[in-house]
Structures are given as C-alpha cells and as structure tokens.
Protein backbone atom coordinates (compact mmCIF):
# COMPACT_ATOMS: atom_id res chain seq x y z
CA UNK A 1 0.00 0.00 0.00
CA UNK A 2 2.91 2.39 1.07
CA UNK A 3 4.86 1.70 -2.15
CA UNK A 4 1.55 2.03 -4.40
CA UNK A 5 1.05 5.90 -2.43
CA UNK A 6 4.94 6.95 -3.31
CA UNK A 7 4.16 6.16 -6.82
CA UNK A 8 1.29 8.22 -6.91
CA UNK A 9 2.38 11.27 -5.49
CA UNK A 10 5.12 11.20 -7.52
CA UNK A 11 3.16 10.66 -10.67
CA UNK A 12 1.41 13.86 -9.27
CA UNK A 13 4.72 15.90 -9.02
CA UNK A 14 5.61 15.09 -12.27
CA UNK A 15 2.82 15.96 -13.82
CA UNK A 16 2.95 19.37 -11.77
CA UNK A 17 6.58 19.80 -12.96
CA UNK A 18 5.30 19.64 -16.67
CA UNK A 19 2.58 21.78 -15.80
CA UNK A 20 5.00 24.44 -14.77
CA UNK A 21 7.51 23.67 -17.76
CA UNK A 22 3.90 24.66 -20.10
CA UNK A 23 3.20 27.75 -17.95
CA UNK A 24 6.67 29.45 -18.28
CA UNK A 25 6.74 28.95 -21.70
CA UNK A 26 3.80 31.04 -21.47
CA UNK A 27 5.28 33.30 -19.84
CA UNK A 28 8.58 33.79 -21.94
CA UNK A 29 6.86 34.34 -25.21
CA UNK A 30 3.86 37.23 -23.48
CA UNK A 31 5.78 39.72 -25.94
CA UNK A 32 6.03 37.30 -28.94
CA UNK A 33 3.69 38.88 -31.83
CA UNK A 34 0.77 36.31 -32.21
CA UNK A 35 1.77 33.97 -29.94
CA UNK A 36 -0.88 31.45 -28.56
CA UNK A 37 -0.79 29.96 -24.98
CA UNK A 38 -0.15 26.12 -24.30
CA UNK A 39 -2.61 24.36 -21.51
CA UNK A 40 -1.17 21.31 -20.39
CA UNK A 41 -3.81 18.39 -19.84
CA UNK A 42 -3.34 15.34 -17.90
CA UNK A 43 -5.86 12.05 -16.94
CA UNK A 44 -5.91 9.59 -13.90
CA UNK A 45 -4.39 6.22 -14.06
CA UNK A 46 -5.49 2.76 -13.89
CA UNK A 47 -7.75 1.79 -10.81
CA UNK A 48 -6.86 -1.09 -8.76
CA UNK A 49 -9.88 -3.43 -7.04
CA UNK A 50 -8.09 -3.18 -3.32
CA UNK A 51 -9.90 -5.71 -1.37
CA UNK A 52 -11.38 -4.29 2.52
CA UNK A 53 -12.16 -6.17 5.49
CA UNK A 54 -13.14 -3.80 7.89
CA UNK A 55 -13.84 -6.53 10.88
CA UNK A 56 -11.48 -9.37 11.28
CA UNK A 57 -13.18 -12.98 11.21
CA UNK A 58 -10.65 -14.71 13.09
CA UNK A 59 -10.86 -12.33 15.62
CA UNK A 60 -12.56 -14.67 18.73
CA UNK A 61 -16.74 -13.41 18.92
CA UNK A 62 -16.75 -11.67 16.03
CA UNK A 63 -18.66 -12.71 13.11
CA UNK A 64 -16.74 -13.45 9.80
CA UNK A 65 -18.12 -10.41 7.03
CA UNK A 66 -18.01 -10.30 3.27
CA UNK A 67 -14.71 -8.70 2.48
CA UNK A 68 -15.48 -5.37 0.19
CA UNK A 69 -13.84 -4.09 -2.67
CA UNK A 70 -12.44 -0.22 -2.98
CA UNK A 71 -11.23 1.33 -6.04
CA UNK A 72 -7.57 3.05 -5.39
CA UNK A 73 -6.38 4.64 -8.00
CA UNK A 74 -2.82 4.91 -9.52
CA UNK A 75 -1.59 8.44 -9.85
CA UNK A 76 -1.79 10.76 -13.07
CA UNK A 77 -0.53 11.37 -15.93
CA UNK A 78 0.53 14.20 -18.71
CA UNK A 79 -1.48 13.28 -22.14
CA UNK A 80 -1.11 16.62 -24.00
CA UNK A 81 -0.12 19.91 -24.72
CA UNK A 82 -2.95 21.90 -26.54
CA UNK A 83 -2.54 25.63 -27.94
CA UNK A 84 -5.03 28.28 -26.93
CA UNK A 85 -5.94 29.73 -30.33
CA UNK A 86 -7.98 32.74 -28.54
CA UNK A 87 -8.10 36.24 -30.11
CA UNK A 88 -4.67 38.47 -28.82
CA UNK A 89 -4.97 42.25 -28.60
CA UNK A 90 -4.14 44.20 -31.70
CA UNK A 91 -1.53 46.80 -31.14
CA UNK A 92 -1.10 49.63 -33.73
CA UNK A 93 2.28 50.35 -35.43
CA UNK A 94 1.98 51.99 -38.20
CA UNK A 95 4.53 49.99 -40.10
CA UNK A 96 2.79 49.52 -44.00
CA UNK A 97 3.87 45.82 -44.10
CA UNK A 98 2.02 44.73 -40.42
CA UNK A 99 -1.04 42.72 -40.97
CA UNK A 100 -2.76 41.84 -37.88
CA UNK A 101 -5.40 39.01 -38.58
CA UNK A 102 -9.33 40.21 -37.00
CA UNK A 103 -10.97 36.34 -36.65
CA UNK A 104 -9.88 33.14 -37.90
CA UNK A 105 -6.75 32.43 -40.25
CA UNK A 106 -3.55 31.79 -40.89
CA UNK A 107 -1.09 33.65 -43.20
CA UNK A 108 0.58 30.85 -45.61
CA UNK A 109 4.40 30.71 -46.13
CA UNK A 110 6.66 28.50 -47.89
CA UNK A 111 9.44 26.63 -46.37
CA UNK A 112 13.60 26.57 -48.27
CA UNK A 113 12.27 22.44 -48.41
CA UNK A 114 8.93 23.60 -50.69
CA UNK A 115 6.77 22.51 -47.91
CA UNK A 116 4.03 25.21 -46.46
CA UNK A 117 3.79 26.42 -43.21
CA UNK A 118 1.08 28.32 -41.05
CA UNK A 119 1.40 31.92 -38.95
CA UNK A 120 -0.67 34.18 -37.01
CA UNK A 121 2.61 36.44 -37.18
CA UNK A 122 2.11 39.39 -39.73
CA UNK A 123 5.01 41.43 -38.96
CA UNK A 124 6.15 41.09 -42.90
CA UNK A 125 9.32 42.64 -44.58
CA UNK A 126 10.45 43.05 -48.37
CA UNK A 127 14.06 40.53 -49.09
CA UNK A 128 16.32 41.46 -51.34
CA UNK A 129 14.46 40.46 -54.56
CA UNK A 130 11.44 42.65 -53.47
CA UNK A 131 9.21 39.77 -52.04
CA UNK A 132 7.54 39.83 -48.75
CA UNK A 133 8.59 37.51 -46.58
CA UNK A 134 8.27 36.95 -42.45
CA UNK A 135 10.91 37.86 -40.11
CA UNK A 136 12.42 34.88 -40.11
CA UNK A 137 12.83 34.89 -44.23
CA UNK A 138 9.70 32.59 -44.81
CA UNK A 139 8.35 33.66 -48.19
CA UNK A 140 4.73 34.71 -48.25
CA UNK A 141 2.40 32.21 -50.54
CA UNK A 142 0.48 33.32 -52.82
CA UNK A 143 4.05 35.50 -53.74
CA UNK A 144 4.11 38.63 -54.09
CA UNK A 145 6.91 40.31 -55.19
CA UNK A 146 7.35 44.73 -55.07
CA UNK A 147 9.82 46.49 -58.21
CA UNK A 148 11.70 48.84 -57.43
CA UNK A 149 9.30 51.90 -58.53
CA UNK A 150 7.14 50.55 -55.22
CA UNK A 151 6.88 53.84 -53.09
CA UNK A 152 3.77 52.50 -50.75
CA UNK A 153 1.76 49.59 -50.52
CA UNK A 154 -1.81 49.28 -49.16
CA UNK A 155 -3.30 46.34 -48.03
CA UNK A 156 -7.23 45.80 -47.87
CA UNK A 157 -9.48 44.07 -45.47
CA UNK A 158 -10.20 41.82 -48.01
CA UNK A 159 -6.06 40.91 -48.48
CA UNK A 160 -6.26 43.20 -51.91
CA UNK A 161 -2.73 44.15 -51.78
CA UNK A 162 -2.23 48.00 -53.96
CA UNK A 163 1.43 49.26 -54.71
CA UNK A 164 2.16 53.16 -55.34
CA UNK A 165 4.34 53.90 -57.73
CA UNK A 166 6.81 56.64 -57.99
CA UNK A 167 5.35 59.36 -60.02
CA UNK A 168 1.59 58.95 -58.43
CA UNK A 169 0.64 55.66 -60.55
CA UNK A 170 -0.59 53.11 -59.02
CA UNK A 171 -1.57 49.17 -59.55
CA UNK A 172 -3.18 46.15 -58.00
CA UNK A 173 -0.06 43.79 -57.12
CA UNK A 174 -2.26 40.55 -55.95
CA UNK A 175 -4.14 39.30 -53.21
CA UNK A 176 -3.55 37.57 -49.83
CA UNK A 177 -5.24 34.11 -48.97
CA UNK A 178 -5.65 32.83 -45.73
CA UNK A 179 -5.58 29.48 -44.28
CA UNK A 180 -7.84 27.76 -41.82
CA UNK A 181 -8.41 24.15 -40.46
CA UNK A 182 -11.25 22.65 -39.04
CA UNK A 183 -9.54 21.50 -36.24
CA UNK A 184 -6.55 24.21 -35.52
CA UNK A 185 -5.89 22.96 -32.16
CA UNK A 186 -4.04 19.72 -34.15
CA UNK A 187 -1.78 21.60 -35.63
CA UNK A 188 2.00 21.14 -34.67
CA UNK A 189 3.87 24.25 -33.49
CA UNK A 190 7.34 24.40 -35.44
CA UNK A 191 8.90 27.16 -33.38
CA UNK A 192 9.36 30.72 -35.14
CA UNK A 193 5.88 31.29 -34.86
CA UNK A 194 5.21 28.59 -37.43
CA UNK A 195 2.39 25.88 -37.57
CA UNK A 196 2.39 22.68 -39.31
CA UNK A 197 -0.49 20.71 -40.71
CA UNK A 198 -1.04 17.29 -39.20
CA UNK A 199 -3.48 14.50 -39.60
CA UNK A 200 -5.77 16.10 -36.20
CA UNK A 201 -5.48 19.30 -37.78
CA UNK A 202 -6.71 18.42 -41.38
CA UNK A 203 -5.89 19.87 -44.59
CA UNK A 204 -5.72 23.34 -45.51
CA UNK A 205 -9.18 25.95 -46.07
CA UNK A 206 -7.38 28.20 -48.31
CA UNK A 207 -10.04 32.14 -48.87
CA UNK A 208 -10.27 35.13 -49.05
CA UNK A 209 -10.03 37.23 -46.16
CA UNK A 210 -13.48 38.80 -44.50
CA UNK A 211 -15.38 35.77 -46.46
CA UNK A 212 -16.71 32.70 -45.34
CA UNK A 213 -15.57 32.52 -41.60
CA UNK A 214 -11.91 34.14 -42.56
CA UNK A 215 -10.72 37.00 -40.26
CA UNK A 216 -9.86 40.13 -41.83
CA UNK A 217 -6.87 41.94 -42.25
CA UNK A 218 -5.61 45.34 -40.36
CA UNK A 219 -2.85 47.32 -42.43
CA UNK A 220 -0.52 49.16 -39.85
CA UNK A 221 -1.22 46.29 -37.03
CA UNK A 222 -0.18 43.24 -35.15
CA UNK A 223 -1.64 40.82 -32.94
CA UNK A 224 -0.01 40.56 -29.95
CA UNK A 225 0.34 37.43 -27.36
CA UNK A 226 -3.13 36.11 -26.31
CA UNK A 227 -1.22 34.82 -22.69
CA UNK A 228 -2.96 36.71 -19.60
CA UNK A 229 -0.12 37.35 -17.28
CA UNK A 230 -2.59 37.48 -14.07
CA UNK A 231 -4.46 33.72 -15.36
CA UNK A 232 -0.35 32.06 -15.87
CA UNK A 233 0.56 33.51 -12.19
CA UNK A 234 -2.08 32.06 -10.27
CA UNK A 235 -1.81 29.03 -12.68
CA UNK A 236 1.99 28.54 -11.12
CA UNK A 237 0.97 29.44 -7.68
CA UNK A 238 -2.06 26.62 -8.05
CA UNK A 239 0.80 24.46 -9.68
CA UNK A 240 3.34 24.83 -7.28
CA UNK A 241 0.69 24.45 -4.19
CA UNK A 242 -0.21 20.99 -5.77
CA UNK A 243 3.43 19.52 -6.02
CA UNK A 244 4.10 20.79 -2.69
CA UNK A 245 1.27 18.76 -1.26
CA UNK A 246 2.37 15.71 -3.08
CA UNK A 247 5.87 16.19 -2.01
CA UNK A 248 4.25 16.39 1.75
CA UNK A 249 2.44 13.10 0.75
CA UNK A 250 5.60 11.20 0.45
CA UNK A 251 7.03 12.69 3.45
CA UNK A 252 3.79 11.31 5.26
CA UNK A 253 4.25 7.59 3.99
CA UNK A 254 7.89 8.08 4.75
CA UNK A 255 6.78 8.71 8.60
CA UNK A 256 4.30 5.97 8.34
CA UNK A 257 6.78 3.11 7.38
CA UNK A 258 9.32 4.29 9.99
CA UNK A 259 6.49 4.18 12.60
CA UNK A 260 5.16 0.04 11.16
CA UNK A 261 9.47 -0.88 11.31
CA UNK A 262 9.66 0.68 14.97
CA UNK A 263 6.36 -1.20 15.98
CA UNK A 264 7.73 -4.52 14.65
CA UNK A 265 11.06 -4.16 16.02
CA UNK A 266 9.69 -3.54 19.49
C-alpha cells in the first residue's frame, strides 16, 4: 500500500513539474507577436480493485463479514499539450507591411524544403528580390513580389494588396489568402511562430479574407500574445501548491513506514 502511495504522489509531481515547464513557456513568449498559450492536460491512471475487510473474522466473537472491494487509484498522468488559439490584442504600429489578422486564419508561407507552413505572425518585410517575406525569411504564398518603382503599398481588409508607384501611378499587385483548419488545435507548433499541418489538424481551407468565416486583415497592425499574465501567475501558484502537497504526501508515507518498522522491532 505504502509503495503504491509513493508512486502516486510522484506521478502527481511530475505531472505538476510539466505543468509548470507549459506555464513558463507562457510566460517567456507574453511579448512574442501572435503567440498562442499552451494548456497542459493530464488524466488519472489505472484503478486497482483493493480488497477491505473492515472486521477481522478470526478475531474470537466476532462474526466473519463479506470482504469489500475499494477502487484506489494509480496516480496521473501528462497526455497533451494543446494551444489556446484565442483572439490576442491588436496593437497599432503603423509599419505599412504589419497585418494583424481580425478572426480566424492563418497567413501561408513556404518553407527553403517547398513545404508550407502556417502563422498568425504578420510582422512582414520586403528581401532582397522585393518579395515579402516573415521575419524569419519565410516567403509569403500566394508570392508577391514589389519592383523597385514601389513607393507604398496598401493592403485591404479583403487581403487586396495595392502598390504606389513613384510618379503617383498606381496598380493592383495581388491578393492575400488565408488558411484555416477545421480543427486548428491539431496543428503542430514548429517554433518561429510557425504551424504545421497534421493529420488532427486536417488539410488546408485556403479564402479570401473577410469571407466565409476568414478573419480580416488590419494594415498598420499586429496581434499581440493572447497569454494573460494574471491567469499564468495564479496558474503557477495553483501548480506549485499541488506539487508541494504531493511532495508532503511522500514525506507522510515516509513517517508511516518508519512508525510500522519501529512497531515490529519492538
């Protein structure tokens, strides 16, 4: 029984380490433009039938009972990590080249391998060859691509993307599509603010932004992170309360067997 109650309550401050692991991960990345928070999510164990006599039968007068059965279970354990997809503030900055998604969507990129990738990060920049591309060099799909007459470029609600010219012309460039997935809390989070598809997630929506359940764009804007510094702090604090408990737990069975090994020895 002892051994089956230390391998609980350390099942429990595991599972409270992880929890902490998710939550300051949170935490570093409450600046990161369109970040989304990780919840962690655990289940219970296996339940063992634990069979209870509460009355003796071979103690002398007493009447033998049916022995009962209890259900003990086994601890817990860490099953997933799922991303918060929740709406972050939008923060103005006046840059011509932020795009700050309003609703659901994800800006496509392409990958150096050919393979697509997902953001909610519109903080866009022009390469060397005039395309737009994300911060970390990802190229924007569909392409677009400025000359070098570009003096301005606005960019619609509806992803219509306009380039000024020098000299006061002007001329529709092309538009941007936006991706969504019927289940977006499958997809796999690639680091630099990049999504992958998987099978959970399903295949690609591609539209039109402001049509058919896509978000729409804000020129000038960025989402920021949609963690909530007060909800992660008490999170830690609840976190941190629960493995100390746990660790008290084992301390307690600890005590226990040293008082059944003084008993027998006396």
């Amino acid at each position: 029984m002892s051994t089956r109650a230390l391998r609980t309550a350390a099942s429990g401050m595991y599972a409270q380490e992880l929890n902490i692991e998710v939550i300051s991960n949170n935490i570093a990345n409450i600046n990161t433009t369109g970040f989304k928070k990780n919840r962690a999510e655990f289940q219970d164990l296996m339940y063992q039938q634990v069979a209870v006599n509460p009355l003796n039968s071979s103690t002398p007068g007493v009447a033998g009972q049916a022995t009962n059965e209890i259900q003990v279970g086994n601890g817990v354990q860490p099953t997933s990590t799922e991303k918060v997809f929740k709406q972050g503030d939008i923060t103005a900055t006046n840059n011509q080249l932020d795009l700050a998604i309003q609703g659901d969507g994800f800006f496509q990129v392409k990958k150096p391998d050919g393979t697509f990738a997902y953001t909610r990060d519109g903080s866009f920049k022009v390469n060397s060859e005039g395309k737009i591309v994300t911060s970390g060099g990802y190229e924007l799909e569909p392409s677009l691509t400025l000359d070098e007459n570009a003096l301005g470029v606005t960019i619609g609600k509806d992803g219509t993307v306009t380039v000024q010219q020098v000299g006061g012309g002007s001329y529709v460039l092309g538009n941007i599509e936006l991706a969504r997935f019927m289940n977006q809390g499958g997809l796999s989070a690639l680091g630099d603010n990049l999504y992958a598809q998987t099978d959970a997630s399903g295949t690609p929506i591609i539209g039109t932004p402001g049509a058919n359940g896509f978000g729409e764009l804000q020129q000038g804007y960025l989402e920021s992170s949609n963690v909530d510094i007060v909800e992660e702090m008490i999170s830690m604090i609840t976190a941190q309360r629960a493995y100390e408990i746990n660790s008290k737990t084992v301390q307690t069975v600890q005590d226990m067997m040293t008082m059944a090994n003084n008993l027998k020895k006396s």
